[in-house]
PDB file of N, CA and C in Angstrom:
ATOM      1  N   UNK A   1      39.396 -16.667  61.092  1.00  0.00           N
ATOM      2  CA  UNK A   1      39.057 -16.888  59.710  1.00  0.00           C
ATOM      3  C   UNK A   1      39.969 -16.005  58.851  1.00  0.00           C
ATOM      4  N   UNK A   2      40.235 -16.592  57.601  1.00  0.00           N
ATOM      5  CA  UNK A   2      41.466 -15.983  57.613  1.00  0.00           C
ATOM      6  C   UNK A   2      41.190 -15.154  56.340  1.00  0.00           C
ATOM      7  N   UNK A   3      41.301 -13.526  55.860  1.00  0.00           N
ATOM      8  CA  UNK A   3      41.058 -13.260  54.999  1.00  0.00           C
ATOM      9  C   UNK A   3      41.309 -13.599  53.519  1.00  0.00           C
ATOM     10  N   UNK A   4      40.533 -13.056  52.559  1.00  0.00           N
ATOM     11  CA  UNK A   4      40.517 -13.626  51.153  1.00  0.00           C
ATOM     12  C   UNK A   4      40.822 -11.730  50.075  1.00  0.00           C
ATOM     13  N   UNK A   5      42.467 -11.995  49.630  1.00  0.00           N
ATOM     14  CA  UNK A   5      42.285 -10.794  49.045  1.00  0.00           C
ATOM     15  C   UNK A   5      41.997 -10.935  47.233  1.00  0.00           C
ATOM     16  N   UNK A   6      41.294 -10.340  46.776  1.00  0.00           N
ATOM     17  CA  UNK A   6      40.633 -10.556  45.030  1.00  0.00           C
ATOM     18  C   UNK A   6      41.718  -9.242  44.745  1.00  0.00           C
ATOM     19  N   UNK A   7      42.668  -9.799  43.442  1.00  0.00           N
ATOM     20  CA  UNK A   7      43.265  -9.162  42.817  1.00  0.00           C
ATOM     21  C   UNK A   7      42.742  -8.993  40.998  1.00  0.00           C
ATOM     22  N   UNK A   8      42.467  -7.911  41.079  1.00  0.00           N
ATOM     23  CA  UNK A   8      42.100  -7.618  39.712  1.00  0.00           C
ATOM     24  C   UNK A   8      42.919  -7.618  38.307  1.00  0.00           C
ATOM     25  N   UNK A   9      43.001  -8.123  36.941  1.00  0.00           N
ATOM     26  CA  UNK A   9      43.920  -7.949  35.958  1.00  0.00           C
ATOM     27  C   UNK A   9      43.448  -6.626  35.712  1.00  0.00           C
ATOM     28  N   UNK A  10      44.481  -6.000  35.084  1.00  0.00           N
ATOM     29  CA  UNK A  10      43.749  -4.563  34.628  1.00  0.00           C
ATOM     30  C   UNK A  10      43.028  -5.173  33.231  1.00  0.00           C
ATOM     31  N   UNK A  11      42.347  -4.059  32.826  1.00  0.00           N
ATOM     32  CA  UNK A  11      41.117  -4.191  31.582  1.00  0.00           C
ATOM     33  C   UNK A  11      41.889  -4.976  30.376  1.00  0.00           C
ATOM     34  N   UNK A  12      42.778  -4.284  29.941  1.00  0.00           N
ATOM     35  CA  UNK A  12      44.000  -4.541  29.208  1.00  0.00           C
ATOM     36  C   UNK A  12      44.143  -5.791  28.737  1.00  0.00           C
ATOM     37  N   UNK A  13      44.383  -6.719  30.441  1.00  0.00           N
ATOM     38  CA  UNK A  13      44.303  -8.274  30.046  1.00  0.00           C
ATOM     39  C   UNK A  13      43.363  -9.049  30.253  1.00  0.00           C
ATOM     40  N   UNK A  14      42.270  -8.460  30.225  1.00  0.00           N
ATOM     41  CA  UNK A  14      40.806  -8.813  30.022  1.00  0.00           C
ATOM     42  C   UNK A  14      40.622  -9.322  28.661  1.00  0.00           C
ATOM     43  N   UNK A  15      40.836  -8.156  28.312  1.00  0.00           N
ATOM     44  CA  UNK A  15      40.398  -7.990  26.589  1.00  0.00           C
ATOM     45  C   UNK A  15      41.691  -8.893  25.653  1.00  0.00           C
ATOM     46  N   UNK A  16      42.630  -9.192  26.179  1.00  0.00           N
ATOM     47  CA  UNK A  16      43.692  -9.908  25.317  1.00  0.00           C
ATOM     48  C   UNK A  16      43.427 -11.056  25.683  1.00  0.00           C
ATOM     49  N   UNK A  17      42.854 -11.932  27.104  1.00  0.00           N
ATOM     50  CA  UNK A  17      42.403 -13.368  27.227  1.00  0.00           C
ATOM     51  C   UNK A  17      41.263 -13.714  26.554  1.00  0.00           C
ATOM     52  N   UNK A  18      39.988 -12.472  26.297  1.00  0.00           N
ATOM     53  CA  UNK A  18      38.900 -12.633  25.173  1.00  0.00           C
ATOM     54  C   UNK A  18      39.394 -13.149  23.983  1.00  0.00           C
ATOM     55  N   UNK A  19      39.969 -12.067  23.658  1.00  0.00           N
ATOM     56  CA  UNK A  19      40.753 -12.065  22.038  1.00  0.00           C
ATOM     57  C   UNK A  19      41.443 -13.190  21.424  1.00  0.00           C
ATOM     58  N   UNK A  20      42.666 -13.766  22.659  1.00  0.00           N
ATOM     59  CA  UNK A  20      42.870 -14.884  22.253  1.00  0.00           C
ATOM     60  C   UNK A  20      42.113 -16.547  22.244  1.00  0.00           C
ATOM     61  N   UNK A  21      40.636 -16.179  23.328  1.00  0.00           N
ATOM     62  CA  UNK A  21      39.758 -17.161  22.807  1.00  0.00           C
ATOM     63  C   UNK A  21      38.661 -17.049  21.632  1.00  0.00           C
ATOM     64  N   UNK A  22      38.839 -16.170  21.393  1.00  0.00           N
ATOM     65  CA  UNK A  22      37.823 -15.635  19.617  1.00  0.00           C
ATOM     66  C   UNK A  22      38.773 -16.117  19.012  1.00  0.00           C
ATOM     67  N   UNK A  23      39.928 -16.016  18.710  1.00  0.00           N
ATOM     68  CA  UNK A  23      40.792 -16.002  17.783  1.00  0.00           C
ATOM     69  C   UNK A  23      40.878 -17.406  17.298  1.00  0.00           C
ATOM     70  N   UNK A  24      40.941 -18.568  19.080  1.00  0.00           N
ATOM     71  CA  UNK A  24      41.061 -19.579  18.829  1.00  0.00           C
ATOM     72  C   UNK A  24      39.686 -20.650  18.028  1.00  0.00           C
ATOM     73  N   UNK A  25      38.601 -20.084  18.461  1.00  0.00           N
ATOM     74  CA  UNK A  25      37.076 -20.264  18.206  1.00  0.00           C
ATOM     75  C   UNK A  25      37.308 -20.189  16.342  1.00  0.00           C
ATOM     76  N   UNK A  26      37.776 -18.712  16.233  1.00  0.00           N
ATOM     77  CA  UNK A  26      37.921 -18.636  14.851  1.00  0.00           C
ATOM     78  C   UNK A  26      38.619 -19.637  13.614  1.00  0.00           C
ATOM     79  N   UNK A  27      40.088 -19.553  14.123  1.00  0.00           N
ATOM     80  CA  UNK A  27      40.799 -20.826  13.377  1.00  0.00           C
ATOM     81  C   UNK A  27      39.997 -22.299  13.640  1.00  0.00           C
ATOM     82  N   UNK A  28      39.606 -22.216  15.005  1.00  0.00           N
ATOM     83  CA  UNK A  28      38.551 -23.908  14.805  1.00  0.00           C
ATOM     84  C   UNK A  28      37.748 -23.853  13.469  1.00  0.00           C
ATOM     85  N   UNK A  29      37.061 -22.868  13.612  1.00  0.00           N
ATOM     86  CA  UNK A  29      35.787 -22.833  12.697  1.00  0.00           C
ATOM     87  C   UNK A  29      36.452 -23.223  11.088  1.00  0.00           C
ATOM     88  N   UNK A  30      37.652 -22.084  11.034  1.00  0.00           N
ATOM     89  CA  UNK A  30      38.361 -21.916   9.427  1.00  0.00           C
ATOM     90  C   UNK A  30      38.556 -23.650   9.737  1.00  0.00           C
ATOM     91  N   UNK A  31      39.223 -24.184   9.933  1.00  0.00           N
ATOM     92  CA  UNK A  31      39.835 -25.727   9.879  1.00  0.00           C
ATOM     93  C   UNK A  31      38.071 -26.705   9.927  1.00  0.00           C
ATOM     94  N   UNK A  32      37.796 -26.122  10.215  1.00  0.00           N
ATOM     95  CA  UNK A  32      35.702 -27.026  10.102  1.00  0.00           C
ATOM     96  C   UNK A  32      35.498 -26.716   8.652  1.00  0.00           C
ATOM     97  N   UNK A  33      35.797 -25.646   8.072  1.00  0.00           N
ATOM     98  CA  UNK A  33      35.409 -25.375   6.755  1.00  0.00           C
ATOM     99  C   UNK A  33      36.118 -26.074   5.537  1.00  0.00           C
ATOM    100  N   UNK A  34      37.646 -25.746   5.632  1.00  0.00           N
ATOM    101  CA  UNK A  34      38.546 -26.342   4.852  1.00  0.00           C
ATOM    102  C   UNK A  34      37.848 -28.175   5.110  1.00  0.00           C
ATOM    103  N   UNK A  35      38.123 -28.484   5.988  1.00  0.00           N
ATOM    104  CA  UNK A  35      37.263 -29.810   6.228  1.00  0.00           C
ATOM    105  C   UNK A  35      36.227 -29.941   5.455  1.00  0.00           C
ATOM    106  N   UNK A  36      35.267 -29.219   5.409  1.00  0.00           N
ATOM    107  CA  UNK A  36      34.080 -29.723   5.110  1.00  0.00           C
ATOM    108  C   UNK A  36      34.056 -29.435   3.263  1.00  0.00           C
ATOM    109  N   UNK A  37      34.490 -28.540   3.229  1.00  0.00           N
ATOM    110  CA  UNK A  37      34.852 -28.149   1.718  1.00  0.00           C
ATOM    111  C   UNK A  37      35.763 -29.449   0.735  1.00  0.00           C
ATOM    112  N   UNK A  38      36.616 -30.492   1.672  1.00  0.00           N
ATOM    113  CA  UNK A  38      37.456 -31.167   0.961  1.00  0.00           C
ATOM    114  C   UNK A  38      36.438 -31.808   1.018  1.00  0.00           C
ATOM    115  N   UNK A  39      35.926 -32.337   2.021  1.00  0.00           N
ATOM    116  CA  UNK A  39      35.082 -33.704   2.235  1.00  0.00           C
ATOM    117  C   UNK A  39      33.335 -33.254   0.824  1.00  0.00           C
ATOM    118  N   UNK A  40      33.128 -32.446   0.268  1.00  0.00           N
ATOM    119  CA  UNK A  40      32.169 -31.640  -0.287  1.00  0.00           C
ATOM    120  C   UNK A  40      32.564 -32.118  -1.548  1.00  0.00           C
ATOM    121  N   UNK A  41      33.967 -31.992  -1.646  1.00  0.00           N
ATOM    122  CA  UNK A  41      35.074 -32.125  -3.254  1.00  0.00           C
ATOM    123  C   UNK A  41      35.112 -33.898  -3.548  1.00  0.00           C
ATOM    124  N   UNK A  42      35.051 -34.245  -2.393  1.00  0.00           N
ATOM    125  CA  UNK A  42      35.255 -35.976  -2.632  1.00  0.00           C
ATOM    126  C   UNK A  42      33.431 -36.167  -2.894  1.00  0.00           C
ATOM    127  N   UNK A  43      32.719 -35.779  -2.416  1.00  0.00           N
ATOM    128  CA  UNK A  43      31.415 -36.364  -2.936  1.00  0.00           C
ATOM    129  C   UNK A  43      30.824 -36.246  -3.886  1.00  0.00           C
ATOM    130  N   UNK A  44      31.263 -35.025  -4.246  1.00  0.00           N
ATOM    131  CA  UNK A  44      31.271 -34.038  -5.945  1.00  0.00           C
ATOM    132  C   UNK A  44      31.604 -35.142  -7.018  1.00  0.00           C
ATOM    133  N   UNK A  45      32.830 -35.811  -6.730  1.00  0.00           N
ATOM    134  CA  UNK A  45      33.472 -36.690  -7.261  1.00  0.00           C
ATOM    135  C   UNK A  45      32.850 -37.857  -7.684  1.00  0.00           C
ATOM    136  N   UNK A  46      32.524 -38.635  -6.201  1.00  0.00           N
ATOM    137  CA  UNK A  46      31.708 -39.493  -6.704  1.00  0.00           C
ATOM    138  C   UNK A  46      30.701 -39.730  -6.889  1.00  0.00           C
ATOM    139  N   UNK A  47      29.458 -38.673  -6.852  1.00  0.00           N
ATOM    140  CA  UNK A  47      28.454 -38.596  -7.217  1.00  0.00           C
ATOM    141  C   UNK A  47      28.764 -38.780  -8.702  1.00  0.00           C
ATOM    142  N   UNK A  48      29.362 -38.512  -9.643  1.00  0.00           N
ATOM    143  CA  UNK A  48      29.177 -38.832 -11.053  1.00  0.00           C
ATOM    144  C   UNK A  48      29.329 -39.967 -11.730  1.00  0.00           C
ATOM    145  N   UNK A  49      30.132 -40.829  -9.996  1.00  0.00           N
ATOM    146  CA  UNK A  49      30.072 -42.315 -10.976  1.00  0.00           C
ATOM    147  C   UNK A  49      29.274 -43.600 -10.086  1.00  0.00           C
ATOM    148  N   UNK A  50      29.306 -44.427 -10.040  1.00  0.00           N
ATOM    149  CA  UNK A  50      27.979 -45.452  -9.584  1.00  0.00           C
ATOM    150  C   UNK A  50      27.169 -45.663 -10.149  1.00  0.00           C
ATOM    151  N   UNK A  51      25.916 -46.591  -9.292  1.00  0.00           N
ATOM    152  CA  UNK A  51      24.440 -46.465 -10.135  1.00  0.00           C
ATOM    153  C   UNK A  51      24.172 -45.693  -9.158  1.00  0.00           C
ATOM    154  N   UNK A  52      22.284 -45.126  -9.398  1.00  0.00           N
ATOM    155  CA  UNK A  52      21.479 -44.122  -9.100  1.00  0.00           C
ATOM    156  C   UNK A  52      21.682 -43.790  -7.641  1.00  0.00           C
ATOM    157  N   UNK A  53      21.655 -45.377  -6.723  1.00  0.00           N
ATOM    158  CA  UNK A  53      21.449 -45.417  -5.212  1.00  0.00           C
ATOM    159  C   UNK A  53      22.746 -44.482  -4.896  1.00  0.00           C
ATOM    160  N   UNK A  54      23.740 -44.587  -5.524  1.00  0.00           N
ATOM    161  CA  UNK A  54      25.360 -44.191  -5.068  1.00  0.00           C
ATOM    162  C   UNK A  54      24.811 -42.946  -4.535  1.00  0.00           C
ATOM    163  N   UNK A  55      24.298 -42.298  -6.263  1.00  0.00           N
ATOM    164  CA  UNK A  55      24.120 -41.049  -6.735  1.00  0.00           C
ATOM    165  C   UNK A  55      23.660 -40.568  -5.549  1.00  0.00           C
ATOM    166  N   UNK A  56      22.558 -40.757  -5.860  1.00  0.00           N
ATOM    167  CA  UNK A  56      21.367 -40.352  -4.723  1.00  0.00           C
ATOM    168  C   UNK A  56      21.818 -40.082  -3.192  1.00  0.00           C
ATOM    169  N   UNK A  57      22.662 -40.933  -2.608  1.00  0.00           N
ATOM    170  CA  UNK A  57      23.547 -41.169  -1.275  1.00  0.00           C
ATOM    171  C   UNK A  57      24.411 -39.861  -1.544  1.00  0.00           C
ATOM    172  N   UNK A  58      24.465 -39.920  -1.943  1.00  0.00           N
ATOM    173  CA  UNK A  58      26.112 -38.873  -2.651  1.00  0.00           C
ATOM    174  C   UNK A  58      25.579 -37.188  -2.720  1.00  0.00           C
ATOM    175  N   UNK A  59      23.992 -37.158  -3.252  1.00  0.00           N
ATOM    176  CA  UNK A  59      23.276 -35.856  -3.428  1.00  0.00           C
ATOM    177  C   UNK A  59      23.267 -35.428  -2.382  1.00  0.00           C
ATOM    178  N   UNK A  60      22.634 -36.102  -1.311  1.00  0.00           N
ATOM    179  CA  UNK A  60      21.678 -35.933   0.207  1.00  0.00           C
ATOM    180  C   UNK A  60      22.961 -35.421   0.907  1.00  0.00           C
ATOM    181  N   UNK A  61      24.228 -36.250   1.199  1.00  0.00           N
ATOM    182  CA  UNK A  61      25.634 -35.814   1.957  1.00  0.00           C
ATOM    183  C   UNK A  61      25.822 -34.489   1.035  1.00  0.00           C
ATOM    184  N   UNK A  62      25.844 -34.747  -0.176  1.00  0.00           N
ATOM    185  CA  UNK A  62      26.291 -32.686  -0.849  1.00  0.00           C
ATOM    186  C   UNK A  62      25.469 -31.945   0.279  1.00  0.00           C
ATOM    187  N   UNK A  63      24.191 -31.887   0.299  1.00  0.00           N
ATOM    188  CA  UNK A  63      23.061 -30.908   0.732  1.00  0.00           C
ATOM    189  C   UNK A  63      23.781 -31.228   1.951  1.00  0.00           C
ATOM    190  N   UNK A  64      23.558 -31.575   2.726  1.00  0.00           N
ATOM    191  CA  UNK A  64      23.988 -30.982   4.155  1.00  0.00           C
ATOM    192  C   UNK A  64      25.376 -30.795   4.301  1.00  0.00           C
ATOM    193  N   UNK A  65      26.162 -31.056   3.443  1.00  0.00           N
ATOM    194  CA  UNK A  65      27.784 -30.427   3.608  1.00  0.00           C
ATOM    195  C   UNK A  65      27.601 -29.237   3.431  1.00  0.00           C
ATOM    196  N   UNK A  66      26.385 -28.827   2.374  1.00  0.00           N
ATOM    197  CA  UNK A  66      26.435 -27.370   1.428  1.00  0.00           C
ATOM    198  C   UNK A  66      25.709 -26.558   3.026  1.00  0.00           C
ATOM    199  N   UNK A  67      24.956 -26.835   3.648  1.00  0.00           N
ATOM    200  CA  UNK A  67      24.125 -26.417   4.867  1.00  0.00           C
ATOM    201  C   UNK A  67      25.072 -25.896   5.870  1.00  0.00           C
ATOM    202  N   UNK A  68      25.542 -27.482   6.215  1.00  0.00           N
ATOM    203  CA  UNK A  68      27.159 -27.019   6.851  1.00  0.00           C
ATOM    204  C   UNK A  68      27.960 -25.891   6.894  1.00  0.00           C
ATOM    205  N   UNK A  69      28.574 -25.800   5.349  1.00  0.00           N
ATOM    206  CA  UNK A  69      29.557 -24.823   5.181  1.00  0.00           C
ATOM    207  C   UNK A  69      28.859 -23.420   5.646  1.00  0.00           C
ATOM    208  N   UNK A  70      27.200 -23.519   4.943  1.00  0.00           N
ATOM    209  CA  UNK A  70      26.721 -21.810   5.514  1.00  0.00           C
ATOM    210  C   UNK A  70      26.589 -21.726   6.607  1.00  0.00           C
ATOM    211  N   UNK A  71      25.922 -22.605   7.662  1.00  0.00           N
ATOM    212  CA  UNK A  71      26.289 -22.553   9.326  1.00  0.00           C
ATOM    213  C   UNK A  71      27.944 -21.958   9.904  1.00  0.00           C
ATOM    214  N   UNK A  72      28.578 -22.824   9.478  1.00  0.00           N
ATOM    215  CA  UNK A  72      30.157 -22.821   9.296  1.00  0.00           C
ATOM    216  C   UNK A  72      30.573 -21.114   8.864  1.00  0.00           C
ATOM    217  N   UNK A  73      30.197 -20.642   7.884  1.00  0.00           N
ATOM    218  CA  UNK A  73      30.747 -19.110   7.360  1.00  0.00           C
ATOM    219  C   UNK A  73      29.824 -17.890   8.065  1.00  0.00           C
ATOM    220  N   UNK A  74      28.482 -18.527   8.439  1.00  0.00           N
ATOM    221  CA  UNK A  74      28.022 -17.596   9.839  1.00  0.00           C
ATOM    222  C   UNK A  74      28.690 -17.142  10.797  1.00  0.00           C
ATOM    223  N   UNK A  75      28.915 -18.443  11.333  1.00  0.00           N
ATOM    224  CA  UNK A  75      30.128 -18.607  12.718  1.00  0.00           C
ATOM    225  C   UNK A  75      31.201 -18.125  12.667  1.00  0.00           C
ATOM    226  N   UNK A  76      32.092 -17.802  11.125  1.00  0.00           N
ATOM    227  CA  UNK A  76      33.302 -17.383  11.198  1.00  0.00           C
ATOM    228  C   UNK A  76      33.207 -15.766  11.017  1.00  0.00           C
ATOM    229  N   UNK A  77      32.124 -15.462  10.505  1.00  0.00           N
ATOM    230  CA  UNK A  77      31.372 -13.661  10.017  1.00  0.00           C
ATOM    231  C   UNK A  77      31.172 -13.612  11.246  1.00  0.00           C
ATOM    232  N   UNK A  78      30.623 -14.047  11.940  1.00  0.00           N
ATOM    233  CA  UNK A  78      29.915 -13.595  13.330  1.00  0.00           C
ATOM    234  C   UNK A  78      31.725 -13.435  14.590  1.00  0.00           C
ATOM    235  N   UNK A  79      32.214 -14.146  14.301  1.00  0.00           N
ATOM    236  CA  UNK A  79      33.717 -14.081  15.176  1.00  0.00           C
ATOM    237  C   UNK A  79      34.398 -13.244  14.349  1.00  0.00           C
ATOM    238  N   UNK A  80      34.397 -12.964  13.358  1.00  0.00           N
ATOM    239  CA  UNK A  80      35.345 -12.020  12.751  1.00  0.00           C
ATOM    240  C   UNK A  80      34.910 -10.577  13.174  1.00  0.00           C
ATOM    241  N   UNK A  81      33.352 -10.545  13.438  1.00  0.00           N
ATOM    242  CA  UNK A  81      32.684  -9.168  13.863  1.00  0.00           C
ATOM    243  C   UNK A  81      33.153  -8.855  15.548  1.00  0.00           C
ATOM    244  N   UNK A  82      32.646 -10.015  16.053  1.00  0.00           N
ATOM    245  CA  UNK A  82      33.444 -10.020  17.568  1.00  0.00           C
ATOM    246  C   UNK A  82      35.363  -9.671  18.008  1.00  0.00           C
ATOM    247  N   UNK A  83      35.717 -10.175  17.131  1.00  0.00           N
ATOM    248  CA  UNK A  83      36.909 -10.179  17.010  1.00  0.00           C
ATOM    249  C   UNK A  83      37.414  -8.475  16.953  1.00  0.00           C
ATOM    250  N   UNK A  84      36.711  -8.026  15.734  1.00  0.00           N
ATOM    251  CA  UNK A  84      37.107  -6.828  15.278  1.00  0.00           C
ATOM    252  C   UNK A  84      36.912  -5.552  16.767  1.00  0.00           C
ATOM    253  N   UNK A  85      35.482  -6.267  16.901  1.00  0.00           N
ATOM    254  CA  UNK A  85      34.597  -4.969  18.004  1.00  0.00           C
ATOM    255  C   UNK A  85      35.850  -5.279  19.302  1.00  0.00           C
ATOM    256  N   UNK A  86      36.283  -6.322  19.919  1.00  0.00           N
ATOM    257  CA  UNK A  86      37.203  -6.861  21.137  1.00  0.00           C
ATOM    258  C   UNK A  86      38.359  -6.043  20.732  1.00  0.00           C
ATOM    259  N   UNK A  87      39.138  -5.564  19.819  1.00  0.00           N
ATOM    260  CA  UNK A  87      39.937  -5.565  19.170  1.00  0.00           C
ATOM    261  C   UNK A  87      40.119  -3.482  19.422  1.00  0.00           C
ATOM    262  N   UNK A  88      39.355  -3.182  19.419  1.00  0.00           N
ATOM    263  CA  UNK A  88      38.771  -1.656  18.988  1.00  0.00           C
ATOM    264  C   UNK A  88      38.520  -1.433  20.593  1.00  0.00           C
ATOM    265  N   UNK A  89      37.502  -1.873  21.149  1.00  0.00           N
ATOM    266  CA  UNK A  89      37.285  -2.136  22.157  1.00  0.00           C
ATOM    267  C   UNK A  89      38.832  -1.913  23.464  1.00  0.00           C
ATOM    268  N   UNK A  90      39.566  -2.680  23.097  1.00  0.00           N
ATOM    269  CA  UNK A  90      41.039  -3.276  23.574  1.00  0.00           C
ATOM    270  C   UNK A  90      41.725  -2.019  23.821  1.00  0.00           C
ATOM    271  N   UNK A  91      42.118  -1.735  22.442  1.00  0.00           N
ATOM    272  CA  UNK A  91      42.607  -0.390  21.958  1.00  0.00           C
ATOM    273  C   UNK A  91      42.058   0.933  22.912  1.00  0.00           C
ATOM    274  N   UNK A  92      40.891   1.318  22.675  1.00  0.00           N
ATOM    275  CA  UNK A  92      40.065   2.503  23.377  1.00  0.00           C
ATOM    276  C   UNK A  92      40.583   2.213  25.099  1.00  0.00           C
ATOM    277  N   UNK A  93      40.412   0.956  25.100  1.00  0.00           N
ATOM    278  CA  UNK A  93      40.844   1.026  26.899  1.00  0.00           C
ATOM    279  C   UNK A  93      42.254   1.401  27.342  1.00  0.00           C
ATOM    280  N   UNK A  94      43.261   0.520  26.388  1.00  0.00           N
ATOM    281  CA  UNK A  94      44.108   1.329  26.962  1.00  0.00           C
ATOM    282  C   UNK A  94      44.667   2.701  26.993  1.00  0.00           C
ATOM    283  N   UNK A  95      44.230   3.363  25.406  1.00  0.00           N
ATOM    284  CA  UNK A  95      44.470   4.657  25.293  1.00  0.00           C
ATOM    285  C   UNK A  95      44.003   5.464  26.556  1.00  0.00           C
ATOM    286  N   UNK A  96      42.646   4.667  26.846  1.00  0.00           N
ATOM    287  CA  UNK A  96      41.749   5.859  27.965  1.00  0.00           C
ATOM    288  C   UNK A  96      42.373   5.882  29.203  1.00  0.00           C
ATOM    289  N   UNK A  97      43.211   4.512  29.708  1.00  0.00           N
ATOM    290  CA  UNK A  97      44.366   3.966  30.712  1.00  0.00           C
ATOM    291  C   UNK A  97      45.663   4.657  30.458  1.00  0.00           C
ATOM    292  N   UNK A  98      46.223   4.875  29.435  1.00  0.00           N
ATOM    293  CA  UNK A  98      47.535   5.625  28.985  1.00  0.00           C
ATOM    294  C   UNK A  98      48.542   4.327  28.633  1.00  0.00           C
ATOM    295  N   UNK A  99      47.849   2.822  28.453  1.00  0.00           N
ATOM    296  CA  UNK A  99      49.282   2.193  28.056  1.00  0.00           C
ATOM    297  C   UNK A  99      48.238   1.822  26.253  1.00  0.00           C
ATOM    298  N   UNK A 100      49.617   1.276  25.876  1.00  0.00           N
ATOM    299  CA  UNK A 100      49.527   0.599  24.171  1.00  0.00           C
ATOM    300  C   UNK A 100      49.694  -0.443  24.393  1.00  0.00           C
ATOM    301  N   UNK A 101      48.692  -1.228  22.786  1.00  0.00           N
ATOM    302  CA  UNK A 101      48.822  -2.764  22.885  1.00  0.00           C
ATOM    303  C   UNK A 101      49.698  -2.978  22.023  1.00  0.00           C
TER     304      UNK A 101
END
């Protein structure tokens, strides 16, 4: 049977394969927002013209775009906090290791 040897990354590139999936999580989120913010601007729009039913159609999509975006700016506060702590985190290890990022 033939042995199995486990090679470890050091900490270093632990914390830089995290980082660059927060990072990527993050820009998703920013590009969900810009999205949802244009698509927010077009209903804005036509909510002022039609009859009532338009209107009304047009109110209900505002409210949950507006819901959206605060779900949406959670998610990007909440990765920007992760981001920062991974980041600090990163740093402290290698100093405590002796290399720089």
């Amino acid at each position: 049977m033939p042995k199995t040897f486990f090679s470890h990354r050091p900490t270093e590139e632990g914390y830089e394969v995290v980082r660059k999936k927060v990072e990527k999580e993050l820009e998703a989120v920013r590009k969900q927002m810009k999205c949802t913010k244009e698509e927010r601007m077009l209903y804005s729009q036509e909510s002022n013209s039609g009859d009532s039913a338009d209107r009304a159609g047009c109110f209900m999509a505002l409210e949950q775009l507006r819901a959206r975006e605060g779900e949406l700016e959670k998610s990007e506060a909440k990765l920007e906090a992760e981001l920062t702590e991974l980041l600090k985190e990163g740093k402290e290890a290698s100093q405590k290791n002796g290399f720089c990022i």
